[in-house]
Protein backbone atom coordinates (compact mmCIF):
# COMPACT_ATOMS: atom_id res chain seq x y z
CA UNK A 1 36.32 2.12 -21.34
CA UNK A 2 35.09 0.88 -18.08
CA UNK A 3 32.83 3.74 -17.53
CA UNK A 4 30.72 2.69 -20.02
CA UNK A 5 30.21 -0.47 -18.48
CA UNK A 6 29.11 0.71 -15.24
CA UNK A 7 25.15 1.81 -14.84
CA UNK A 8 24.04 5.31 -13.92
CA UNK A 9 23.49 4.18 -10.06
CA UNK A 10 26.71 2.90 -10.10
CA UNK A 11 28.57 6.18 -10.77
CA UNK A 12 26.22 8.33 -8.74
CA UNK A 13 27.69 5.77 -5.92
CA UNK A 14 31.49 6.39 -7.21
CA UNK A 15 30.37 10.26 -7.21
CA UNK A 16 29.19 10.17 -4.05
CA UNK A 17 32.41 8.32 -2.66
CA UNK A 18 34.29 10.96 -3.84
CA UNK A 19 32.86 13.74 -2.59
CA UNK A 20 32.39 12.18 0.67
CA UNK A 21 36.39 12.65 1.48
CA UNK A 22 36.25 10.28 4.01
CA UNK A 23 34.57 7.42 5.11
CA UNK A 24 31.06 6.53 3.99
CA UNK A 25 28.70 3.46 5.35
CA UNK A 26 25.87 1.50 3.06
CA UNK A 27 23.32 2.99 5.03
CA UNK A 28 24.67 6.93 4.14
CA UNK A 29 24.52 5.99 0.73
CA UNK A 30 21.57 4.12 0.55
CA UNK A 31 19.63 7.29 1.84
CA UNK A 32 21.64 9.37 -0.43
CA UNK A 33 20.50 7.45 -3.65
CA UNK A 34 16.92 6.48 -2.32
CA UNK A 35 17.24 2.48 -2.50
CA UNK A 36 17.91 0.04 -0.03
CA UNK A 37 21.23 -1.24 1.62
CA UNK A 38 21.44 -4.42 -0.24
CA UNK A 39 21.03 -2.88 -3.97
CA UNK A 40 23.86 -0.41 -2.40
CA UNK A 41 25.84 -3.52 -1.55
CA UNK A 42 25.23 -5.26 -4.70
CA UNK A 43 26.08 -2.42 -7.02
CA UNK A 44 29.44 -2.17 -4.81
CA UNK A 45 29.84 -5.83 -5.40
CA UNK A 46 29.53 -5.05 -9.10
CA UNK A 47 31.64 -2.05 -9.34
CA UNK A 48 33.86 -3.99 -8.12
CA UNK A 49 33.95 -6.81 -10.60
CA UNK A 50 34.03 -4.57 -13.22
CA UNK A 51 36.56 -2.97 -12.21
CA UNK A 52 38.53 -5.75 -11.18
CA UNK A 53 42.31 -4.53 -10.39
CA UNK A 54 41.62 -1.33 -11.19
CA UNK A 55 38.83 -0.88 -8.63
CA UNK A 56 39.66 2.28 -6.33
CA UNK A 57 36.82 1.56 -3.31
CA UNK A 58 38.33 0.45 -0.35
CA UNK A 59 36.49 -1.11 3.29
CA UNK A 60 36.87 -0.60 6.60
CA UNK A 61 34.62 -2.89 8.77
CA UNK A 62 32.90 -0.44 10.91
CA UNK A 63 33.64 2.49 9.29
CA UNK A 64 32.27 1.89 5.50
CA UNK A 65 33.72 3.04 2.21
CA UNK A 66 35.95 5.17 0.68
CA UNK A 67 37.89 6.04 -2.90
CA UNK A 68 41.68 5.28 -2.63
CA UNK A 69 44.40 6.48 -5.06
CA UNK A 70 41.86 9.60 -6.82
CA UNK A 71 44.46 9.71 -9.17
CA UNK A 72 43.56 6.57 -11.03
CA UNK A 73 40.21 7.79 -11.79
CA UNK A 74 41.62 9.19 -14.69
CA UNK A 75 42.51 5.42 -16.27
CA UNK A 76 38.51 4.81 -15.20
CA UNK A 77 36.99 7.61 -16.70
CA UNK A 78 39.04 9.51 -18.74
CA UNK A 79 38.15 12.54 -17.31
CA UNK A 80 39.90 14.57 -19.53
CA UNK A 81 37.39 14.13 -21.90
CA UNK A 82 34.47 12.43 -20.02
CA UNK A 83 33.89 13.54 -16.50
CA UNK A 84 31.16 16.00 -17.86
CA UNK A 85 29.25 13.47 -19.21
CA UNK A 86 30.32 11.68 -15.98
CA UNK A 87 28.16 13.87 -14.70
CA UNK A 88 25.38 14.89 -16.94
CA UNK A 89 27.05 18.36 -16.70
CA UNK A 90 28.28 20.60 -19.51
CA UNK A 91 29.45 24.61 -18.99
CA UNK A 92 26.10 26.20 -19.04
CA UNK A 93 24.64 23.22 -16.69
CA UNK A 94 27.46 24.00 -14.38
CA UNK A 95 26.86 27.38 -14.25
CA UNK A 96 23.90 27.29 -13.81
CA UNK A 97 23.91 24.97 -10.95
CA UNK A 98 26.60 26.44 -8.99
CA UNK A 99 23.58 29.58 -9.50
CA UNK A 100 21.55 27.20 -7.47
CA UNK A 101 23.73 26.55 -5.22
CA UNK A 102 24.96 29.99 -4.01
CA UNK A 103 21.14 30.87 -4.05
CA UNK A 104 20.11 27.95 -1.47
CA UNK A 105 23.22 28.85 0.61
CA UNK A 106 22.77 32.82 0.66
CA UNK A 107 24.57 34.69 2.90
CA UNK A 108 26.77 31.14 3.37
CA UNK A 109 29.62 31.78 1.78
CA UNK A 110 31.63 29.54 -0.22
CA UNK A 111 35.07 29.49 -1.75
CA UNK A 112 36.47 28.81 -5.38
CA UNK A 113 38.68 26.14 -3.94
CA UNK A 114 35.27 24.29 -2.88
CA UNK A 115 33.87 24.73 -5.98
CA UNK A 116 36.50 23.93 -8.30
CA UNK A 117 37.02 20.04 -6.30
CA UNK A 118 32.87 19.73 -6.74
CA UNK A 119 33.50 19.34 -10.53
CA UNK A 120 36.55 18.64 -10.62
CA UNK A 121 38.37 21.33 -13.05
CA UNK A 122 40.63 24.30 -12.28
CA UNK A 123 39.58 27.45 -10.20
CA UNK A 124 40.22 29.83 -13.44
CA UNK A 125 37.14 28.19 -14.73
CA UNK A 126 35.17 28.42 -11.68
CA UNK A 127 36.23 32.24 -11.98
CA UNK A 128 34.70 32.44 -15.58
CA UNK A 129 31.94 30.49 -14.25
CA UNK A 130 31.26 33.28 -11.52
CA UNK A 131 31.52 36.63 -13.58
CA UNK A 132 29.13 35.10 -15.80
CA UNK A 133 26.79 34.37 -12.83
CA UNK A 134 27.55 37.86 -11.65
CA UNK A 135 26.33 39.14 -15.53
CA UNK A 136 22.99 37.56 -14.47
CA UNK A 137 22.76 38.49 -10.96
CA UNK A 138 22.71 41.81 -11.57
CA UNK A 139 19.67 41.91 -14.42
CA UNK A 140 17.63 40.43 -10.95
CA UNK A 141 18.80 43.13 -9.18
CA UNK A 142 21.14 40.87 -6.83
CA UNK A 143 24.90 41.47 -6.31
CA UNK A 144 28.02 38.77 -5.75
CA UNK A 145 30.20 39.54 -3.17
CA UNK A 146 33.47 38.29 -3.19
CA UNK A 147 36.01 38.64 -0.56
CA UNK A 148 39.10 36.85 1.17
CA UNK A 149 35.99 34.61 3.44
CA UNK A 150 34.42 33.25 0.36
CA UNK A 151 31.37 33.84 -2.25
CA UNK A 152 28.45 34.71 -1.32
CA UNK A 153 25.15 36.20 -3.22
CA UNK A 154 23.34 39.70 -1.61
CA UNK A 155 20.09 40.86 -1.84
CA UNK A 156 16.78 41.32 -0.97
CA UNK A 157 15.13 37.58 -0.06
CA UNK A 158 12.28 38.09 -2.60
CA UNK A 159 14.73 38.57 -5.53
CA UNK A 160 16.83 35.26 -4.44
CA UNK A 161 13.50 32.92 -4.59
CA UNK A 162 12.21 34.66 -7.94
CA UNK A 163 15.51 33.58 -9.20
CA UNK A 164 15.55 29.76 -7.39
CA UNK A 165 12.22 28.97 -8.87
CA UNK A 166 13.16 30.65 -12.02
CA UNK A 167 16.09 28.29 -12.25
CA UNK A 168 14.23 24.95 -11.02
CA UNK A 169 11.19 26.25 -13.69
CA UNK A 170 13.76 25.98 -16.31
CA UNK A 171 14.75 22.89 -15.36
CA UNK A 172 11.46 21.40 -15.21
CA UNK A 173 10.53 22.60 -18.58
CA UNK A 174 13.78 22.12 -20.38
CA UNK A 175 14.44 18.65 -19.18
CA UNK A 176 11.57 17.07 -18.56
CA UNK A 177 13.00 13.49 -18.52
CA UNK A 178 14.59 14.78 -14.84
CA UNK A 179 11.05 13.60 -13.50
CA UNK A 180 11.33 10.18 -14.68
CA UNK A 181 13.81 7.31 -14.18
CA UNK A 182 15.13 7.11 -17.60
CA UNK A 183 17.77 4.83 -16.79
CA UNK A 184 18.19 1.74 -15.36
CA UNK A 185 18.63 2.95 -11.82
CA UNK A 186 16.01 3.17 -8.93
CA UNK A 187 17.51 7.09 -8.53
CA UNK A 188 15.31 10.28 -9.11
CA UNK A 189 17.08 12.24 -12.14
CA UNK A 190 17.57 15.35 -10.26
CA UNK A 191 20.73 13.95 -8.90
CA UNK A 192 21.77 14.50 -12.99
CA UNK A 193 21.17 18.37 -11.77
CA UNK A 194 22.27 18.79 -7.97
CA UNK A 195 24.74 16.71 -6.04
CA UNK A 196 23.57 14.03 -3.82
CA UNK A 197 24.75 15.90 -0.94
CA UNK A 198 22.73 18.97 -1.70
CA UNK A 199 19.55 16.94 -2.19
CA UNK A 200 20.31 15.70 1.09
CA UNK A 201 20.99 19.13 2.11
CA UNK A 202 17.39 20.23 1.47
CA UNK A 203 15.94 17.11 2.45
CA UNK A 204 17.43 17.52 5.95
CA UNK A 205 16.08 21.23 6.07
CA UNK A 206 12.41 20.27 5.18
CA UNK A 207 12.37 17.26 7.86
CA UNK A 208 13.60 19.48 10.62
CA UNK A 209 11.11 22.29 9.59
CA UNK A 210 8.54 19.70 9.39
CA UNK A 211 8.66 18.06 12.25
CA UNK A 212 9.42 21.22 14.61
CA UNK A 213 5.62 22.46 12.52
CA UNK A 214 3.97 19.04 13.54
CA UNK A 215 5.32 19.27 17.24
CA UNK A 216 4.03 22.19 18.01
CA UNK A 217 0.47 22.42 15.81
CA UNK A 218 -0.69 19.08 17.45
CA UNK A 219 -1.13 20.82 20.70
CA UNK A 220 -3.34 23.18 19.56
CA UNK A 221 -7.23 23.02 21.16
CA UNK A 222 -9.46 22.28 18.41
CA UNK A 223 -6.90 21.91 15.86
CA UNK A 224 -7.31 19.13 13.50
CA UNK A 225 -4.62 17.53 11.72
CA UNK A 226 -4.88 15.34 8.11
CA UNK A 227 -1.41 13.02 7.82
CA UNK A 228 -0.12 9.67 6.97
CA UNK A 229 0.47 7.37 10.42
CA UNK A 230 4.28 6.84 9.32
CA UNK A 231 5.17 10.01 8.14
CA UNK A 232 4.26 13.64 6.77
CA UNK A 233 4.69 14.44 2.83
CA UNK A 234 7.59 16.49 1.82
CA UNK A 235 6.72 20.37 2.74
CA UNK A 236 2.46 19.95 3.25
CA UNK A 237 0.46 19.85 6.47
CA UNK A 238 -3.42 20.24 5.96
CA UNK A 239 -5.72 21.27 9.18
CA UNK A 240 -8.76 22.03 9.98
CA UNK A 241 -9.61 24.10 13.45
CA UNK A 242 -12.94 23.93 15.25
CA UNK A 243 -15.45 26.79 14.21
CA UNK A 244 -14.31 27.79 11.40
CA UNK A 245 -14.47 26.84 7.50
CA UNK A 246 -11.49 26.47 5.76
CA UNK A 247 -11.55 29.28 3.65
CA UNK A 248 -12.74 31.54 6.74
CA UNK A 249 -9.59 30.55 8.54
CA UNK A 250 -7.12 31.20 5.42
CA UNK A 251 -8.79 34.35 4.99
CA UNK A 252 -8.22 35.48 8.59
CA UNK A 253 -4.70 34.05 7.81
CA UNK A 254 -3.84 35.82 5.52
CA UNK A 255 -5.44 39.32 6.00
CA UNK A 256 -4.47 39.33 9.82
CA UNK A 257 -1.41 37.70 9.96
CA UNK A 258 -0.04 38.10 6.83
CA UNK A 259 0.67 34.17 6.56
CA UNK A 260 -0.91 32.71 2.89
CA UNK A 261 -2.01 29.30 2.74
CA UNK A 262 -4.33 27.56 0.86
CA UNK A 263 -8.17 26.65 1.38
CA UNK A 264 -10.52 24.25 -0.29
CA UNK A 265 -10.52 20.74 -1.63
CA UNK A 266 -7.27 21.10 -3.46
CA UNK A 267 -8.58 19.26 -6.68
CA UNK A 268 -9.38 15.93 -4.98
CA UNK A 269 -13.25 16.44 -4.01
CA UNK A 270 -13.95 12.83 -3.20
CA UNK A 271 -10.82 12.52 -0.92
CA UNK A 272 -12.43 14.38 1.68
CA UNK A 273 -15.85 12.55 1.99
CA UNK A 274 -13.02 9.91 3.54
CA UNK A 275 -11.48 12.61 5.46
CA UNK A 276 -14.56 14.06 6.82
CA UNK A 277 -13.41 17.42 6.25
CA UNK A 278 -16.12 18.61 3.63
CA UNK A 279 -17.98 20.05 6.90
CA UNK A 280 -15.35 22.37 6.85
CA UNK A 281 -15.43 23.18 3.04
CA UNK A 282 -12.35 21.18 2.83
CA UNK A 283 -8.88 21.25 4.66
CA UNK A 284 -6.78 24.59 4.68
CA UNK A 285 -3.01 23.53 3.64
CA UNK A 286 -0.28 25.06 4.89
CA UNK A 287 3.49 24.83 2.46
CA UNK A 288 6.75 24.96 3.65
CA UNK A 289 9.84 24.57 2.08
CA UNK A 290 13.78 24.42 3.07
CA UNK A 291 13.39 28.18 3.38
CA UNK A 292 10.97 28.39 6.11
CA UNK A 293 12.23 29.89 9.46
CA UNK A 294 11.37 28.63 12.96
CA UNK A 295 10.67 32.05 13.22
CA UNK A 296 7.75 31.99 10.30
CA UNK A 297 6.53 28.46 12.16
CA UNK A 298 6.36 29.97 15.37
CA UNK A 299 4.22 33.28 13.99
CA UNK A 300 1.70 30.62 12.46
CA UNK A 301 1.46 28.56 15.77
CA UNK A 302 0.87 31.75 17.79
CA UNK A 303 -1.82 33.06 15.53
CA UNK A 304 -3.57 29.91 15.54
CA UNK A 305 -3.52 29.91 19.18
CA UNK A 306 -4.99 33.37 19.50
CA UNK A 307 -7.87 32.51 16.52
CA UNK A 308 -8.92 29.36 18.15
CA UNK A 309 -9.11 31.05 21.53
């Protein structure tokens, strides 16, 4: 069986070819799978010896990559009885990440059709797969709507992110090898659990809300802002603003504003004798996720404004 023969990388980059449907370039996939453009054009070069006249990845100079002839992916991987493992995913795995992925979409809809060519089997399944999800929807007091538009999940937004983090919990304590690279690949294991395109997904989400948080915080009198020169972490922004301590401003936060965020020295004491922040008891550090609204930004920036003034 070829499959065997090709690494873990190398099929994420086949999986990601397919569910491009169209053209893909080096650079796409290289910030899909988190390495650099020549590992993504030496695994290519290597799929493609081990394939040999089988191999299914065509080129088109200035456009990039795509898979030719799907149908032969059978002779590859057998997919009758290996595209699971293909995958890392087995019934309850898919279940419970098509779960996920109605929850991170809500009120998107989606459609069966969609679903069923994400992992590749019929749309009866994907129709067990939903009135099971429906079962569990409705012990979280959440409903799924069906209609001729698509799928969608409805309910109240504190229900939906009880059940996300419920779901990513599980995964964190039930397959704890997801945080390390147990393979021979430079790619995070979460791509065993969510497609590279919804990674991406989120990923795009979190930059956007992070950079429209850091364009408009930095004009702020007397704000003060604690961030690497290149770029800010995934989802954290710690400040400081003149006058106040840290935990006087997240307690004015928070019982004026409604807006929670978190004062202190965050379990790294000595950090902030570097910082110069321990004059203000430490740095107050604001989360957001691929959730937050320009909306919820905006009501944070405006009650900053109106504290410092």
């Amino acid at each position: 069986m070829v499959e065997k023969d090709l690494s873990a990388r190398e099929k994420k980059i086949l999986a990601s070819l397919i569910k491009a449907n169209d053209y893909i370039t080096a650079a796409e996939l290289s910030k899909i799978l988190n390495v650099s453009e020549k590992t993504i054009y030496r695994d290519l070069q290597s799929i493609k010896n081990k394939l040999g006249e089988q191999n299914i990845i065509k080129q088109n100079r200035g456009k990039g990559y795509y898979i030719s002839q799907l149908n032969n992916l059978n002779d590859i991987f057998d997919y009758s009885s290996s595209h699971n493992n293909f995958y890392g995913i087995d019934v309850d795995t898919r279940r419970r990440n098509i779960l996920i992925l109605l929850l991170l979409q809500t009120p998107t809809e989606t459609s069966i059709n969609k679903l069923a060519e994400l992992y590749y089997i019929s749309n009866a399944s994907i129709v067990n797969d939903l009135n099971t999800i429906e079962q569990e929807l409705t012990k979280h007091n959440l409903s799924l709507i069906r209609s001729r538009n698509g799928t969608h999940i409805e309910g109240k937004e504190i229900y939906i992110r009880k059940l996300l983090m419920q779901k990513i919990n599980d995964i964190a304590y039930t397959n704890e090898s997801y945080l390390l690279n147990d393979d021979d690949s430079d790619t995070h294991n979460l791509y065993t659990f969510f497609s590279p395109k919804d990674i991406s997904f989120v990923k795009l989400l979190l930059n956007k809300a992070e950079e429209v948080l850091y364009g408009k915080i930095k004009d702020i009198d007397g704000i003060e802002i604690y961030k690497p020169e290149q770029k800010l972490p995934f989802g954290i922004l710690s400040i400081n603003l003149d006058g106040y301590k840290s935990d006087e401003l997240a307690e004015i936060l928070n019982e004026d504003y409604d807006i929670c965020v978190r004062s202190g020295y965050h379990c790294a004491p000595l950090v902030h004798d570097f910082l110069d922040s321990k004059k203000y008891n430490g740095t107050v550090r604001i989360s957001i996720s691929s959730f937050t609204s320009k909306e919820e930004i905006n009501n944070l920036i405006l009650a900053l404004e109106e504290i410092g003034q």
